[in-house]
C-alpha atoms as a PDB file:
ATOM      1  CA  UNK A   1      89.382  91.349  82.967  1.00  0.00           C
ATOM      2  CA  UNK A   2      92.763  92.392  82.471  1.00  0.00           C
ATOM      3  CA  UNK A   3      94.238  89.456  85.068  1.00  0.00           C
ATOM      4  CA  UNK A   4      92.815  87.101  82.423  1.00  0.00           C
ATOM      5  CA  UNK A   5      95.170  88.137  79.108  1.00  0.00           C
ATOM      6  CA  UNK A   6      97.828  85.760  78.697  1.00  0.00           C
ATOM      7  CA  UNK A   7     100.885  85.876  79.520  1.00  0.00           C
ATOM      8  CA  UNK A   8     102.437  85.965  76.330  1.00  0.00           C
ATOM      9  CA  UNK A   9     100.204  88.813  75.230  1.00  0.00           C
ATOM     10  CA  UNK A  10     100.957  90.522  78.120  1.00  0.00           C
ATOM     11  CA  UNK A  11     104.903  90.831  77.474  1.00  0.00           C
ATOM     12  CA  UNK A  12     103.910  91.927  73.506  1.00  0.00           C
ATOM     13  CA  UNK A  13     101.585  94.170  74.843  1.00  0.00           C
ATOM     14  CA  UNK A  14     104.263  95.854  76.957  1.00  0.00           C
ATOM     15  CA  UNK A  15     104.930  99.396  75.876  1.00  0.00           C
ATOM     16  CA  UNK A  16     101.086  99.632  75.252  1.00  0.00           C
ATOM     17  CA  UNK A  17     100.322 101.362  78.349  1.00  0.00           C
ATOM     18  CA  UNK A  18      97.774 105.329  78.665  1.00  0.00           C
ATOM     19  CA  UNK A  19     100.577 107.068  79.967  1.00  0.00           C
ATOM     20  CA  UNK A  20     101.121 109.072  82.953  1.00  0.00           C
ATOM     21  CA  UNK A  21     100.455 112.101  80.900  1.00  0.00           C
ATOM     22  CA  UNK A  22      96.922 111.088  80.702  1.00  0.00           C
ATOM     23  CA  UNK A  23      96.163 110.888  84.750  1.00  0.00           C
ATOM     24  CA  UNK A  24      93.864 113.392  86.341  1.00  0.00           C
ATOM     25  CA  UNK A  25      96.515 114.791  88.174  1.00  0.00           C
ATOM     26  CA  UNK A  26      98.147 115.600  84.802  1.00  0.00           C
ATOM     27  CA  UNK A  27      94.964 116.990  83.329  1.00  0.00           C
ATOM     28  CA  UNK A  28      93.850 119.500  86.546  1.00  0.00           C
ATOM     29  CA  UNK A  29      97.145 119.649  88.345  1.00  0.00           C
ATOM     30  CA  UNK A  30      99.977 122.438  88.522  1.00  0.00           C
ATOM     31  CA  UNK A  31     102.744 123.546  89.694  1.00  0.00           C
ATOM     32  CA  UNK A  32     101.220 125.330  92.622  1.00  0.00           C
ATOM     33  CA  UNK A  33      98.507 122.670  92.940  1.00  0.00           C
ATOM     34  CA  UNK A  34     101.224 119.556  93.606  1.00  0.00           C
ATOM     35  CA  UNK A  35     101.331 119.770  97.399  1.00  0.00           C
ATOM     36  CA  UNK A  36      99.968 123.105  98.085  1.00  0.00           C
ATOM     37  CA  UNK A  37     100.719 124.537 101.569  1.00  0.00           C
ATOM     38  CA  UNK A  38     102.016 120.987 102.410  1.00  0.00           C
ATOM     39  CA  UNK A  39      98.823 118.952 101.380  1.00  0.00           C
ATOM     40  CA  UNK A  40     100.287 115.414 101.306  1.00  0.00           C
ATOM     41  CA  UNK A  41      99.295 111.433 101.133  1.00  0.00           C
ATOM     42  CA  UNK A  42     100.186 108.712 102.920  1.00  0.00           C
ATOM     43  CA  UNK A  43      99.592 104.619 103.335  1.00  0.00           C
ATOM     44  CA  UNK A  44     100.163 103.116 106.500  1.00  0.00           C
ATOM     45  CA  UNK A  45     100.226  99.934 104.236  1.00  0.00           C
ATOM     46  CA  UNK A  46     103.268 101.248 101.597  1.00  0.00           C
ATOM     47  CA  UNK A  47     105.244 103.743 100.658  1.00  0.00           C
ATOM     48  CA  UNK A  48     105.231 106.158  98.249  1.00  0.00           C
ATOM     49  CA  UNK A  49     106.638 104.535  95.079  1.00  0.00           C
ATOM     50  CA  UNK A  50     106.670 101.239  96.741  1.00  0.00           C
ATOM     51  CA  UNK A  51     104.964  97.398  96.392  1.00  0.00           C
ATOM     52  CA  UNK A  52     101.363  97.225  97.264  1.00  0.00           C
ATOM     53  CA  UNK A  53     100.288  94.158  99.394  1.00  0.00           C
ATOM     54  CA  UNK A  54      98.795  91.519  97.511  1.00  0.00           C
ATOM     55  CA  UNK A  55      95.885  91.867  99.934  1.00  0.00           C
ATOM     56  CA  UNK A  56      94.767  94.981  98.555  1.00  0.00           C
ATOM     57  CA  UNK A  57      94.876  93.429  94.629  1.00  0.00           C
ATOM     58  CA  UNK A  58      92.793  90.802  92.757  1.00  0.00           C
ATOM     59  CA  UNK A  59      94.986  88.339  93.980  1.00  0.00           C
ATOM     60  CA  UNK A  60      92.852  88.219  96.804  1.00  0.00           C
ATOM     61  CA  UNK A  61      89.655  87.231  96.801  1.00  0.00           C
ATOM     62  CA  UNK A  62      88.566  89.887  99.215  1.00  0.00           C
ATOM     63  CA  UNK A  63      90.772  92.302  98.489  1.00  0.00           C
ATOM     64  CA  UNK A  64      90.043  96.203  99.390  1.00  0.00           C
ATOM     65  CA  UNK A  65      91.470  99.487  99.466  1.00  0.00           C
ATOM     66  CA  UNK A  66      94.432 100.231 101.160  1.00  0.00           C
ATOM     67  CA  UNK A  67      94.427 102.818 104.312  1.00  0.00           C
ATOM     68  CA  UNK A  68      94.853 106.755 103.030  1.00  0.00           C
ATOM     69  CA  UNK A  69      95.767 109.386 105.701  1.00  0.00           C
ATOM     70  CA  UNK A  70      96.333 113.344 104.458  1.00  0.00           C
ATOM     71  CA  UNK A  71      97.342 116.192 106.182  1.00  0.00           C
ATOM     72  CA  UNK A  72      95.162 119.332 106.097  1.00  0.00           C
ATOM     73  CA  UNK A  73      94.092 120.675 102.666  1.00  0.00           C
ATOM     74  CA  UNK A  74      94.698 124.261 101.710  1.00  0.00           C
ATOM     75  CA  UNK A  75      93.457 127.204 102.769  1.00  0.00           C
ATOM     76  CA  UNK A  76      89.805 127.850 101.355  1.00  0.00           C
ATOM     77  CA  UNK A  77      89.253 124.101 100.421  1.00  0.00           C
ATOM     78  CA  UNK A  78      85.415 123.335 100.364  1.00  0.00           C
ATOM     79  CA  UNK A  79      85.502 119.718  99.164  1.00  0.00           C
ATOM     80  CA  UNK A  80      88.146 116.621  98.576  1.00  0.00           C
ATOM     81  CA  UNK A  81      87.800 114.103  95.634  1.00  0.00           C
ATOM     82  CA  UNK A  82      90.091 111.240  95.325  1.00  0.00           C
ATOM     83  CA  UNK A  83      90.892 109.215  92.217  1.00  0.00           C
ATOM     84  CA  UNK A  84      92.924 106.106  92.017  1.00  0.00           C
ATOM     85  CA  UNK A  85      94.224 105.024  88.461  1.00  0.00           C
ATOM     86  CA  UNK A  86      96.567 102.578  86.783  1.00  0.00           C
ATOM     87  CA  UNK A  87      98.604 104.560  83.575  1.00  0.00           C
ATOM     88  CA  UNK A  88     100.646 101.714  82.869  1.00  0.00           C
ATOM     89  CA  UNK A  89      97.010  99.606  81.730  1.00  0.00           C
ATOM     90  CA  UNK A  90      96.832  98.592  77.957  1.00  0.00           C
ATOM     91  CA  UNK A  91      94.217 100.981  77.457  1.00  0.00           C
ATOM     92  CA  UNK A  92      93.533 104.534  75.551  1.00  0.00           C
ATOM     93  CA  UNK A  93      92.727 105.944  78.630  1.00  0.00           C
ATOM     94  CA  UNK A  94      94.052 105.031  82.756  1.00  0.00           C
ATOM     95  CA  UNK A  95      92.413 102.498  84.159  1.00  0.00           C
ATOM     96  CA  UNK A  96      89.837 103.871  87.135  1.00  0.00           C
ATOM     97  CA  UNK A  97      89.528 101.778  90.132  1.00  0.00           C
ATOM     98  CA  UNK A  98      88.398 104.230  92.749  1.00  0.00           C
ATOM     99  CA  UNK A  99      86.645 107.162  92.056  1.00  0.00           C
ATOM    100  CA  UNK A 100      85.271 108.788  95.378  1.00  0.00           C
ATOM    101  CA  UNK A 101      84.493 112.052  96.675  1.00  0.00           C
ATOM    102  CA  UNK A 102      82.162 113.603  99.855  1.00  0.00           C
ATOM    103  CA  UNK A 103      85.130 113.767 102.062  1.00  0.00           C
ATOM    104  CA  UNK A 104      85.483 116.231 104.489  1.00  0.00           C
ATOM    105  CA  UNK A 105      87.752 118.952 103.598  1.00  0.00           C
ATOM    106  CA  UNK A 106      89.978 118.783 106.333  1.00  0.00           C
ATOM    107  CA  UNK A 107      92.836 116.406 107.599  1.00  0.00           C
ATOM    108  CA  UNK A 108      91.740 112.793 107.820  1.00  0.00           C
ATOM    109  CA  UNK A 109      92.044 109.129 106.917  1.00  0.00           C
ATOM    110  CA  UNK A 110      90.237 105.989 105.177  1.00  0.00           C
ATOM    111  CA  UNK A 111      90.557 103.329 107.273  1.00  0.00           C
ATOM    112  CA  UNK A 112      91.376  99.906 105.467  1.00  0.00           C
ATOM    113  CA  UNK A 113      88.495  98.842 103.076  1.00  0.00           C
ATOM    114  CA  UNK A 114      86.748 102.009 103.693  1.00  0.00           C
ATOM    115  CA  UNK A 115      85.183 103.983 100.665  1.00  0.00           C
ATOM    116  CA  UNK A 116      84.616 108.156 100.412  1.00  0.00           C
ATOM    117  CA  UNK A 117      80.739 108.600 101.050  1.00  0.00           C
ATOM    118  CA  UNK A 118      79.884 109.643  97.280  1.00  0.00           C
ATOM    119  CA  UNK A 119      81.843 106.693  95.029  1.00  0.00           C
ATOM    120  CA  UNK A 120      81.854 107.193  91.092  1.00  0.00           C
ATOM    121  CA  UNK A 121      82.257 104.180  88.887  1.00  0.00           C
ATOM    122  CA  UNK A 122      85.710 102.360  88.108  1.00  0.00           C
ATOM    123  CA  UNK A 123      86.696 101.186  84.616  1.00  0.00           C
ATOM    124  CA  UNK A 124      83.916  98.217  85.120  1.00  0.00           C
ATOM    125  CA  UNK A 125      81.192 100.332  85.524  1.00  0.00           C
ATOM    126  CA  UNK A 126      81.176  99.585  89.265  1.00  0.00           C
ATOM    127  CA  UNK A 127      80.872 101.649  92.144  1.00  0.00           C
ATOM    128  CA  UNK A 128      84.084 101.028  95.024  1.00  0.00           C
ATOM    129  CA  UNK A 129      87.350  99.832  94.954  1.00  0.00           C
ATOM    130  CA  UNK A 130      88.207  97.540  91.729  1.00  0.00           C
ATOM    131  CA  UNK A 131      91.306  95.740  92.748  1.00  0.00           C
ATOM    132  CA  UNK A 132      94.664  96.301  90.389  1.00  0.00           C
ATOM    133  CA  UNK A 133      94.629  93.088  88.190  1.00  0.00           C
ATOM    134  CA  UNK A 134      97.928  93.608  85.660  1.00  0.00           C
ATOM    135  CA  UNK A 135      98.259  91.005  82.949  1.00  0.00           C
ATOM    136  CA  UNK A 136     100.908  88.498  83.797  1.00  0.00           C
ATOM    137  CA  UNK A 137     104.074  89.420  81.500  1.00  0.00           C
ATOM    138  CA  UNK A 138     103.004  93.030  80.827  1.00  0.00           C
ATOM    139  CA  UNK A 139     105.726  94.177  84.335  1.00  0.00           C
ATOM    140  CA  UNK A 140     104.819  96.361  86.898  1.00  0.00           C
ATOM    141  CA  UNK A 141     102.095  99.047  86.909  1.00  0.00           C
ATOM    142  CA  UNK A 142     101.798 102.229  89.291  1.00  0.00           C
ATOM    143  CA  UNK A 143      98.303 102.537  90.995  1.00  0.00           C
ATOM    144  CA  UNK A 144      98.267 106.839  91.790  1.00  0.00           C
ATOM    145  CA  UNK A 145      96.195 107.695  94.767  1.00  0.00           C
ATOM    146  CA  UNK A 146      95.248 111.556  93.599  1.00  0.00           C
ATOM    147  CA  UNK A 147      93.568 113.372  96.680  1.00  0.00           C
ATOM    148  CA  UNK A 148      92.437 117.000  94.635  1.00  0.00           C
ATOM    149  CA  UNK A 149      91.380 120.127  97.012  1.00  0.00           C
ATOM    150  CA  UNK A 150      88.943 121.630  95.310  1.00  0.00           C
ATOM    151  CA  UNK A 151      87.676 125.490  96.060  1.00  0.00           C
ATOM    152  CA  UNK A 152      84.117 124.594  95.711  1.00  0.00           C
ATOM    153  CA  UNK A 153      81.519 121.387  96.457  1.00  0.00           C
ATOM    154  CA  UNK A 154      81.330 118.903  93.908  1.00  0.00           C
ATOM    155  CA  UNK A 155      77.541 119.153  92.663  1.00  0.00           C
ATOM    156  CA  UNK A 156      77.202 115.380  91.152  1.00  0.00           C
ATOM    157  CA  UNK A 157      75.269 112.336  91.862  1.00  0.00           C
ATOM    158  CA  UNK A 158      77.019 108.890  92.691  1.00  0.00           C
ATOM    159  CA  UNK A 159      77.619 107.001  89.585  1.00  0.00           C
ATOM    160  CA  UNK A 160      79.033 109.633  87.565  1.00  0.00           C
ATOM    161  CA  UNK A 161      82.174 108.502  85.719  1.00  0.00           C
ATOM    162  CA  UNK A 162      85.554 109.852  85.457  1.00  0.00           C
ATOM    163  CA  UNK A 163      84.967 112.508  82.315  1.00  0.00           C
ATOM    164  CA  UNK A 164      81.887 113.758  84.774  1.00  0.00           C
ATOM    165  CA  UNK A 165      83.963 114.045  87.819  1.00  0.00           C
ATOM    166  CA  UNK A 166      87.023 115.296  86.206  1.00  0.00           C
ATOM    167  CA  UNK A 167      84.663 117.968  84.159  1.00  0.00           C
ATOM    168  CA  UNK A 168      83.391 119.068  87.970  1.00  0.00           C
ATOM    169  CA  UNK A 169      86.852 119.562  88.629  1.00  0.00           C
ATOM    170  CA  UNK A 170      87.873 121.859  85.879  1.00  0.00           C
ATOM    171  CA  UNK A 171      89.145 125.160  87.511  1.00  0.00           C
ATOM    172  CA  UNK A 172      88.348 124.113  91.056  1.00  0.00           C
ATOM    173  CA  UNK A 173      91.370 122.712  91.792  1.00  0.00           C
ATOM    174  CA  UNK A 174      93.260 124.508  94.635  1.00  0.00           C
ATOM    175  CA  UNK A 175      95.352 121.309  95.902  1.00  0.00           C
ATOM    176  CA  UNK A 176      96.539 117.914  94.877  1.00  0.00           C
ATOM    177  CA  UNK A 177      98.129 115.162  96.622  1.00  0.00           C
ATOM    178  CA  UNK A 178      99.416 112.024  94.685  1.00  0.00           C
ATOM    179  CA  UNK A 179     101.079 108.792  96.493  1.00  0.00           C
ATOM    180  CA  UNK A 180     102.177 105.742  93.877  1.00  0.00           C
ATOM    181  CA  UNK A 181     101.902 101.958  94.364  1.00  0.00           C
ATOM    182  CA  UNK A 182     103.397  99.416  92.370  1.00  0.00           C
ATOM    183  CA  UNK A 183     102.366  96.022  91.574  1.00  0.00           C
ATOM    184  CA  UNK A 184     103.214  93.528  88.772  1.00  0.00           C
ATOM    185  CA  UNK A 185     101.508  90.080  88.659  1.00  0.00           C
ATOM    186  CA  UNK A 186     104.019  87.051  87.828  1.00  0.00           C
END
């Protein structure tokens, strides 16, 4: 959808972005959350803060998620969701394009292309990985991987959306783990 804006309504359309305020690690994250007892995030395919691939973007016509690996959740974690949004979209709200939880609360990976077992829907009402698709001219958007350690299951059905999942979340949240990629379609 986005991919298909113009150009020139891309670079006017500039400093229209949600906001990093308005991710869910902003909205159930804190302090003592962010990293808690060294709960961390990492890509075998970038670097925190650095260029995704164009393999794992709409680019590509079969494009998928990049790999995830994260060291061992705190203490007392009963369940791992992860959410991947873009801030820096033209839209009231980030833009979702993984929502996914059912992952064993422990230490583990997602192998390239791999989804969690229980997947939400991204911002086009779709279940899996909806590949970052910037408008040309609007420069370069962060795509946060949020891994959240929650003290509880998460009681929901697949094809709940991100108010549902975030709602489910409220209070729960014991650890989070965030790792940034960038990407900005010329």
């Amino acid at each position: 959808m986005l991919e298909y804006v113009p150009s020139f309504l891309g670079r006017l359309l500039h400093d229209v972005r949600a906001g990093h305020g308005k991710l869910a690690a902003a909205k159930l994250g804190s302090d003592s959350a962010m990293g808690a007892g060294g709960f961390a995030l990492t890509s075998a395919a970038f670097m925190d803060g650095g260029l995704l691939d164009p393999m794992f973007t709409a680019d590509e016509e079969d494009a998928c998620c990049p790999p995830l690996e994260w060291t061992a959740p705190p203490a007392g974690t009963q369940a791992l969701v992860l959410i991947v949004e873009d801030p820096d979209a033209p839209t009231p709200e980030p833009f979702v394009h993984l929502l996914g939880w059912g992952l064993e609360p422990a230490e583990g990976e997602l192998f390239e292309g791999d989804d969690p077992p229980y997947l939400g829907l991204n911002s086009y009402q779709q279940a899996g990985w909806l590949p970052p698709d910037p408008p040309s001219g609007h420069g370069p958007h962060d795509y946060v991987f949020q891994l959240f350690a929650l003290d509880r299951p998460i009681d929901l059905s697949p094809g709940k959306g991100r108010g549902a999942v975030i709602e489910a979340m409220e209070g729960h949240v014991v650890g989070a783990a965030v790792l940034t990629g960038r990407y900005e379609r010329k």
